[in-house]
Protein backbone atom coordinates (compact mmCIF):
# COMPACT_ATOMS: atom_id res chain seq x y z
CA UNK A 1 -54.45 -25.25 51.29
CA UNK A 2 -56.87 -27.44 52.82
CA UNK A 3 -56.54 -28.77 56.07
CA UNK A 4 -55.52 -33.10 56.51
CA UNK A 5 -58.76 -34.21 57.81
CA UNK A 6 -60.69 -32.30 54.98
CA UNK A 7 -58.64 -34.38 52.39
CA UNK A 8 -59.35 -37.37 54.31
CA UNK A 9 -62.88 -37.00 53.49
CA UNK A 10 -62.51 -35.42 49.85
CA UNK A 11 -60.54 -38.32 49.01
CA UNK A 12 -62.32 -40.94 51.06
CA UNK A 13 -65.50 -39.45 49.19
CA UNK A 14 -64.40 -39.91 45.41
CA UNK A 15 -62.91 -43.49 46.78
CA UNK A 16 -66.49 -44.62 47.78
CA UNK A 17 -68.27 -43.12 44.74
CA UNK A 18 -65.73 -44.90 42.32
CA UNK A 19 -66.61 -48.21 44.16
CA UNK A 20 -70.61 -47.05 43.68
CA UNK A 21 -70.00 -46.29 40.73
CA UNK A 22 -68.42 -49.27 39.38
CA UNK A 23 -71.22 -51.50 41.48
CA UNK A 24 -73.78 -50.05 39.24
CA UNK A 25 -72.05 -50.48 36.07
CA UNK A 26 -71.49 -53.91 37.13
CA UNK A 27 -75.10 -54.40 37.79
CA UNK A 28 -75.97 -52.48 34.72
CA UNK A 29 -74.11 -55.08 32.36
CA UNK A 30 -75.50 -57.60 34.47
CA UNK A 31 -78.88 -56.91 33.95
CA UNK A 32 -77.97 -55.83 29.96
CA UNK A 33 -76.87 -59.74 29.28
CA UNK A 34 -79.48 -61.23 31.79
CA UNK A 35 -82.30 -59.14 28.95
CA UNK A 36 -80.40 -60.17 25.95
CA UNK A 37 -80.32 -63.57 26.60
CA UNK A 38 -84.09 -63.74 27.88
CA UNK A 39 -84.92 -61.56 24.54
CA UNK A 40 -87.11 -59.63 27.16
CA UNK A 41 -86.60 -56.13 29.42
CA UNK A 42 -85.10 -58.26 32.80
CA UNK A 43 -84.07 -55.79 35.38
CA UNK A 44 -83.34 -57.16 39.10
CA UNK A 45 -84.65 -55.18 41.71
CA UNK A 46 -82.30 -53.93 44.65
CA UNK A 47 -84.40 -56.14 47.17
CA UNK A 48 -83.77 -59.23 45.16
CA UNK A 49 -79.95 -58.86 44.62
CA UNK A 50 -80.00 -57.66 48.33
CA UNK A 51 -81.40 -61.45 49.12
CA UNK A 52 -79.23 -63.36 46.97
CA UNK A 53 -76.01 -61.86 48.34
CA UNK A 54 -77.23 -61.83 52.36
CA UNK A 55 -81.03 -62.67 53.33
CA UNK A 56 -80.02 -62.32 57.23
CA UNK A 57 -78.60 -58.91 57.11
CA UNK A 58 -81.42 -57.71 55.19
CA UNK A 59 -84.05 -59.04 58.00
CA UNK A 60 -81.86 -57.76 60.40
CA UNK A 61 -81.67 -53.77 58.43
CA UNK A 62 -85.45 -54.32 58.40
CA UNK A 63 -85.61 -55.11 62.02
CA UNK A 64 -83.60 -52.60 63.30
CA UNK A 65 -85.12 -49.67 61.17
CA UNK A 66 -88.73 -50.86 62.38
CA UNK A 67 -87.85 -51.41 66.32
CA UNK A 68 -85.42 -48.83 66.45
CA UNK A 69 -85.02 -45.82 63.93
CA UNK A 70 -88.61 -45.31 62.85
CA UNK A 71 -91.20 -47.56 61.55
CA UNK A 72 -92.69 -45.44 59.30
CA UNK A 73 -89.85 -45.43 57.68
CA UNK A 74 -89.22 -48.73 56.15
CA UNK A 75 -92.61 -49.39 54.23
CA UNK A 76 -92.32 -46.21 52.52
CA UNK A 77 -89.42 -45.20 51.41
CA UNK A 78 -87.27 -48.46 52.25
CA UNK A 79 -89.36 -50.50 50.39
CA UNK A 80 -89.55 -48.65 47.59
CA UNK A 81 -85.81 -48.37 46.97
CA UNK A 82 -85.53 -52.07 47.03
CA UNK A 83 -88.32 -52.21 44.19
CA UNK A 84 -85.81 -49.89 42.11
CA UNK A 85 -83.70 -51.74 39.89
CA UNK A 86 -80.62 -52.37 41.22
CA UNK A 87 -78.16 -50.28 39.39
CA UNK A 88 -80.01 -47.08 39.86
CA UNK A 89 -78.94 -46.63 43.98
CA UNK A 90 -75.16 -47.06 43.29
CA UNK A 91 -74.84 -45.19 40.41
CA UNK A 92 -77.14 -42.27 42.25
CA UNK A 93 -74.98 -42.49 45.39
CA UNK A 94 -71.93 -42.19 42.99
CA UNK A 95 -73.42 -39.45 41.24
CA UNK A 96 -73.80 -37.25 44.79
CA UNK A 97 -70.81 -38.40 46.58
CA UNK A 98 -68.89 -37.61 43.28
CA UNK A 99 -70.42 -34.02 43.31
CA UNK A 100 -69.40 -32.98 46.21
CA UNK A 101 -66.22 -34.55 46.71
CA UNK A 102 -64.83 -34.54 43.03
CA UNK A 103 -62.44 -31.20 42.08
CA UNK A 104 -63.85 -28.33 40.08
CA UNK A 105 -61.82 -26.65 38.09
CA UNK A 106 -60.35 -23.43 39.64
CA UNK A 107 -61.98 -20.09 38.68
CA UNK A 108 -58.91 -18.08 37.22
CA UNK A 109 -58.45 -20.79 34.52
């Protein structure tokens, strides 16, 4: 038996990578229609959908990662995530969060 808060997290964990995961399916099929209709390979990186949806809050991320986390941090790696397209981070963070919080099947059947 597991214990309530343990559950809390299990299922709060598969809750989070089902909204991931259908994010980057979403963005997937968006990008799938966007190239079909272009006739061309059109895949919208993280940055840019980042933008569209909320310029301000990604100044502000970038702000607060360079003034107060660690600068170093946001031209590398930062940076380069929002170059990825923008399916692959939600359907990634899906894939880990539904790893470790998704059931396994028991070991006597």
């Amino acid at each position: 038996m597991t214990s309530p808060l343990r559950r809390f997290f299990l299922w709060t964990g598969r809750g989070l990578a089902l909204i991931f995961g259908a994010s980057g399916l979403w963005l997937l099929g968006a990008d799938a229609v966007r190239s079909i209709s272009q006739g061309t390979m059109s895949l919208k990186p993280l940055g840019q959908v980042w933008y569209e949806i909320d310029a301000g809050s990604l100044n502000l991320s970038q702000a607060v990662v360079e003034r107060y986390l660690f600068p170093e941090l946001w031209d590398p790696v930062v940076t380069t995530l929002l170059n990825w397209p923008a399916w692959v981070v939600p359907l990634v963070l899906a894939a880990v969060l539904g790893f470790f919080t998704w059931p396994r099947g028991r070991a006597g059947s």
